[in-house]
Protein backbone atom coordinates (compact mmCIF):
# COMPACT_ATOMS: atom_id res chain seq x y z
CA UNK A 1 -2.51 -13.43 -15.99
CA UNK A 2 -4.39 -14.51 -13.04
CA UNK A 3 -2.91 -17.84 -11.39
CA UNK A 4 -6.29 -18.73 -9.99
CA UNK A 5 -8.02 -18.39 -13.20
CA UNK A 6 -5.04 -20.67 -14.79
CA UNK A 7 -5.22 -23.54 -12.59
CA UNK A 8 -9.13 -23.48 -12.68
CA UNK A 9 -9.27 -23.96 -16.92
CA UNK A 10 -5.88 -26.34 -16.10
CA UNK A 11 -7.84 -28.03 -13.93
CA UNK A 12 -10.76 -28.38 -16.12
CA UNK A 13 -8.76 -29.78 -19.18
CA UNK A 14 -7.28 -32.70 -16.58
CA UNK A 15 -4.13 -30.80 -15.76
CA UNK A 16 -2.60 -32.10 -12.03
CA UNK A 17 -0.81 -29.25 -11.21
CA UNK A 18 1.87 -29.97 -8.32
CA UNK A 19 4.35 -26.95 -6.76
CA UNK A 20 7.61 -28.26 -5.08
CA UNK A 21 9.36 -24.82 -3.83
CA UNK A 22 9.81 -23.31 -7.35
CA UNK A 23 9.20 -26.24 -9.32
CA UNK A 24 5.85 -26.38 -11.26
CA UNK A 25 4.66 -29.95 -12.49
CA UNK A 26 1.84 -30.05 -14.69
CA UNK A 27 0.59 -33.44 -15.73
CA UNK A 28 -2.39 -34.58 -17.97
CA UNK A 29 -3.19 -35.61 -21.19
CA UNK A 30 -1.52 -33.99 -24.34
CA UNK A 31 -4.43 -32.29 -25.58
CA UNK A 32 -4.11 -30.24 -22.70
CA UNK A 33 -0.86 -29.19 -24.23
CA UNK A 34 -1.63 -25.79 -24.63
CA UNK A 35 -2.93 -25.05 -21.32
CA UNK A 36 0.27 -26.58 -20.02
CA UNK A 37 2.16 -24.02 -21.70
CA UNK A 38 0.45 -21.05 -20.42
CA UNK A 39 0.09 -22.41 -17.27
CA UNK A 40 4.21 -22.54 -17.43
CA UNK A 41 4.10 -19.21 -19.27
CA UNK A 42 2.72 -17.50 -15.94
CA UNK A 43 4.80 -19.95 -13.76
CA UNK A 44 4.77 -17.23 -10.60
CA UNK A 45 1.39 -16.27 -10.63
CA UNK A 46 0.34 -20.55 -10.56
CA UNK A 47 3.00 -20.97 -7.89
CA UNK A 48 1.31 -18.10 -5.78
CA UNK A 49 -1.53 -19.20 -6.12
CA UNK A 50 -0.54 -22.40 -5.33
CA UNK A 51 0.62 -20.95 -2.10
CA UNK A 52 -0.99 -21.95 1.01
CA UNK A 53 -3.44 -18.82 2.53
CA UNK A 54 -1.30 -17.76 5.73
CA UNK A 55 -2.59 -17.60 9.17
CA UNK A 56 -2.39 -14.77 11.06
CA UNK A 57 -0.70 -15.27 14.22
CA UNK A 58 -2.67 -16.43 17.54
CA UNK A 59 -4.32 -13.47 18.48
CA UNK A 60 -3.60 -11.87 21.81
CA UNK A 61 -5.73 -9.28 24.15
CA UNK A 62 -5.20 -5.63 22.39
CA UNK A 63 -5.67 -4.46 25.59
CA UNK A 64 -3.42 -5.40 28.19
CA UNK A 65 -3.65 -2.67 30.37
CA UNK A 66 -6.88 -3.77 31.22
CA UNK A 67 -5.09 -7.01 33.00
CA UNK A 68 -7.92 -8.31 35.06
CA UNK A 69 -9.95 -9.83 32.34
CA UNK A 70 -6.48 -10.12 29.83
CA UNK A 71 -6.51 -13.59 30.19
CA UNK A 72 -9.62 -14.39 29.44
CA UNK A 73 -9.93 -11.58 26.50
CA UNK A 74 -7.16 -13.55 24.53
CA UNK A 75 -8.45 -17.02 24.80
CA UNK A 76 -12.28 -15.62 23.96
CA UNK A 77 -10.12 -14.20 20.57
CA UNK A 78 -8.31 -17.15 20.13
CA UNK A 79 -11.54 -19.21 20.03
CA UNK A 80 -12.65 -16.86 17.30
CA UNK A 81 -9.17 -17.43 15.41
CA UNK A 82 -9.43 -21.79 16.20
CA UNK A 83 -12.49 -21.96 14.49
CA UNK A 84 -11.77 -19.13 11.48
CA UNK A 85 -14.39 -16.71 12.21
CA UNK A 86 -12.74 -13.60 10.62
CA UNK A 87 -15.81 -11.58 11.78
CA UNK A 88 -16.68 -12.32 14.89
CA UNK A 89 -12.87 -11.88 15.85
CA UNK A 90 -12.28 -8.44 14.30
CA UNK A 91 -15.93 -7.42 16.44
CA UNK A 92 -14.32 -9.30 19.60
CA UNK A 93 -10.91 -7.22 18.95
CA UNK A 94 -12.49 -4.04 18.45
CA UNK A 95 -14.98 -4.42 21.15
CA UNK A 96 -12.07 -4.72 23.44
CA UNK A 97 -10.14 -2.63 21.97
CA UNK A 98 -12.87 0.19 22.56
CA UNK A 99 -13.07 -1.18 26.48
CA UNK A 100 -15.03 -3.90 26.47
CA UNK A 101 -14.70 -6.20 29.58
CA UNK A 102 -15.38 -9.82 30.11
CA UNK A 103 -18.01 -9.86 33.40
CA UNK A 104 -17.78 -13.23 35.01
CA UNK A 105 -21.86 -13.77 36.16
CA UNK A 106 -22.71 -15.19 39.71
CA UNK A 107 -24.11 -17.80 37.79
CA UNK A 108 -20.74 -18.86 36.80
CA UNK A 109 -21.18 -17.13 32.68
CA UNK A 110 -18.96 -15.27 31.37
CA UNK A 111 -20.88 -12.02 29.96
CA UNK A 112 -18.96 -9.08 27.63
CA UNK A 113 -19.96 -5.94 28.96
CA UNK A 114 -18.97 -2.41 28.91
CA UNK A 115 -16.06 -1.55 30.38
CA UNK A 116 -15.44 0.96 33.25
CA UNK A 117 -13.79 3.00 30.48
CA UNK A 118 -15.28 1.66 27.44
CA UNK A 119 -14.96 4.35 24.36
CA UNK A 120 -18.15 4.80 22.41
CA UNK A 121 -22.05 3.61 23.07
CA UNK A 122 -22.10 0.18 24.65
CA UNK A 123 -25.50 -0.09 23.16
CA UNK A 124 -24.88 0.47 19.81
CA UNK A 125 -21.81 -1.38 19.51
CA UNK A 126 -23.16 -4.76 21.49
CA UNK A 127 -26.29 -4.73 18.43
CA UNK A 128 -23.95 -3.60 15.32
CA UNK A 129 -20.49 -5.79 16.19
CA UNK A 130 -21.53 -8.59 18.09
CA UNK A 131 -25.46 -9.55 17.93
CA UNK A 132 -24.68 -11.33 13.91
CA UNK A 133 -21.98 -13.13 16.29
CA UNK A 134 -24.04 -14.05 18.83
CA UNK A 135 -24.64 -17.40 18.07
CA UNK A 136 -21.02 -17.79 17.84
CA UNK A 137 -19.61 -16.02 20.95
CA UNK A 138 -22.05 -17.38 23.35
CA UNK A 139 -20.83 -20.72 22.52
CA UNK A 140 -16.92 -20.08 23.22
CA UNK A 141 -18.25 -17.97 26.45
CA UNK A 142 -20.23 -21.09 27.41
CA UNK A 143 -16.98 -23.32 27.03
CA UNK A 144 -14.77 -20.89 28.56
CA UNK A 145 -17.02 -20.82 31.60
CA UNK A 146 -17.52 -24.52 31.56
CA UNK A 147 -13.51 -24.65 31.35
CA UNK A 148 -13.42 -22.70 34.35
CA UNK A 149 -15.45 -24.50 36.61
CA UNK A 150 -13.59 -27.71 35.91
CA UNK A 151 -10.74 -26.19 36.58
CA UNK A 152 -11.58 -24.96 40.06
C-alpha cells in the first residue's frame, strides 16, 4: 500500500498523523477508526513517507582539473542547489562536466563559455541545456560577479 496515498485519505478523514523515530501517532475523531487502522496496518510505508526528502550534498566542481575557474564552477552549482533548481544544476554540472568554462568579461560578468577543451558542440549545448535556465543562471552569474567586485 502506498504511504502517500494513506496519509492523503488519513488526512482527509481528520487523521493528525505524527512520526517520532518508529512511533506512528494517529489522532482524530473515531469515525476515522478505520482509516486509523490501515494507516497502522502499513505502518512502514506511512513512516517513509513521513520521511523528510533528503538533500543531496553541496555540490562541488566535477571538474577540478580545470582549476582556474574551480572555484567559481562550484559556487555557480551551489547557487543552483541553494535555491532547488534540480534542472538548471544537472545542465550547469554537465555543461562543465563536458568543458565548459566560466569567462570572467572585461566588464566585470561572469559569462559560461566553451572551454579550451570542451567535448561536444558549444552551440548546441548552450540552446538545449542552459537557454530554459537562462533566466535563472544569469541571475547567480550577476551575484557572483557583484560578489566579486565587493570583494576586491
Amino acid at each position: 500500500m502506498d504511504g502517500v496515498g494513506l496519509l492523503e485519505r488519513a488526512r482527509a478523514a481528520g487523521l493528525t498523523v505524527v512520526a517520532d523515530g518508529d512511533t506512528l501517532t494517529v489522532r482524530g475523531p473515531k469515525s476515522a477508526g478505520p482509516i486509523a487502522r490501515e494507516l497502522l496496518g502499513h505502518k512502514s510505508a506511512v513512516l517513509a513517507a513521513l520521511m523528510p526528502a533528503p538533500k543531496r550534498n553541496r555540490p562541488t566542481d566535477p571538474r577540478p582539473d580545470l582549476a582556474g575557474d574551480s572555484a567559481r564552477w562550484t559556487v555557480l552549482l551551489r547557487w543552483a542547489w541553494i535555491e532547488d533548481n534540480e534542472a538548471a544544476l544537472g545542465a550547469l554540472h554537465g555543461v562543465r562536466c563536458c568543458g565548459a568554462a566560466l569567462e570572467l568579461q572585461t566588464s566585470g560578468a561572469l559569462r559560461i563559455v566553451a572551454g579550451a577543451d570542451h567535448l561536444g558542440t558549444w552551440d548546441d549545448d548552450r540552446q538545449k541545456w542552459l537557454m530554459p535556465h537562462r533566466e535563472a543562471i544569469a541571475g547567480w552569474l550577476s551575484a557572483m560577479a557583484d560578489g566579486e567586485r565587493e570583494a576586491a
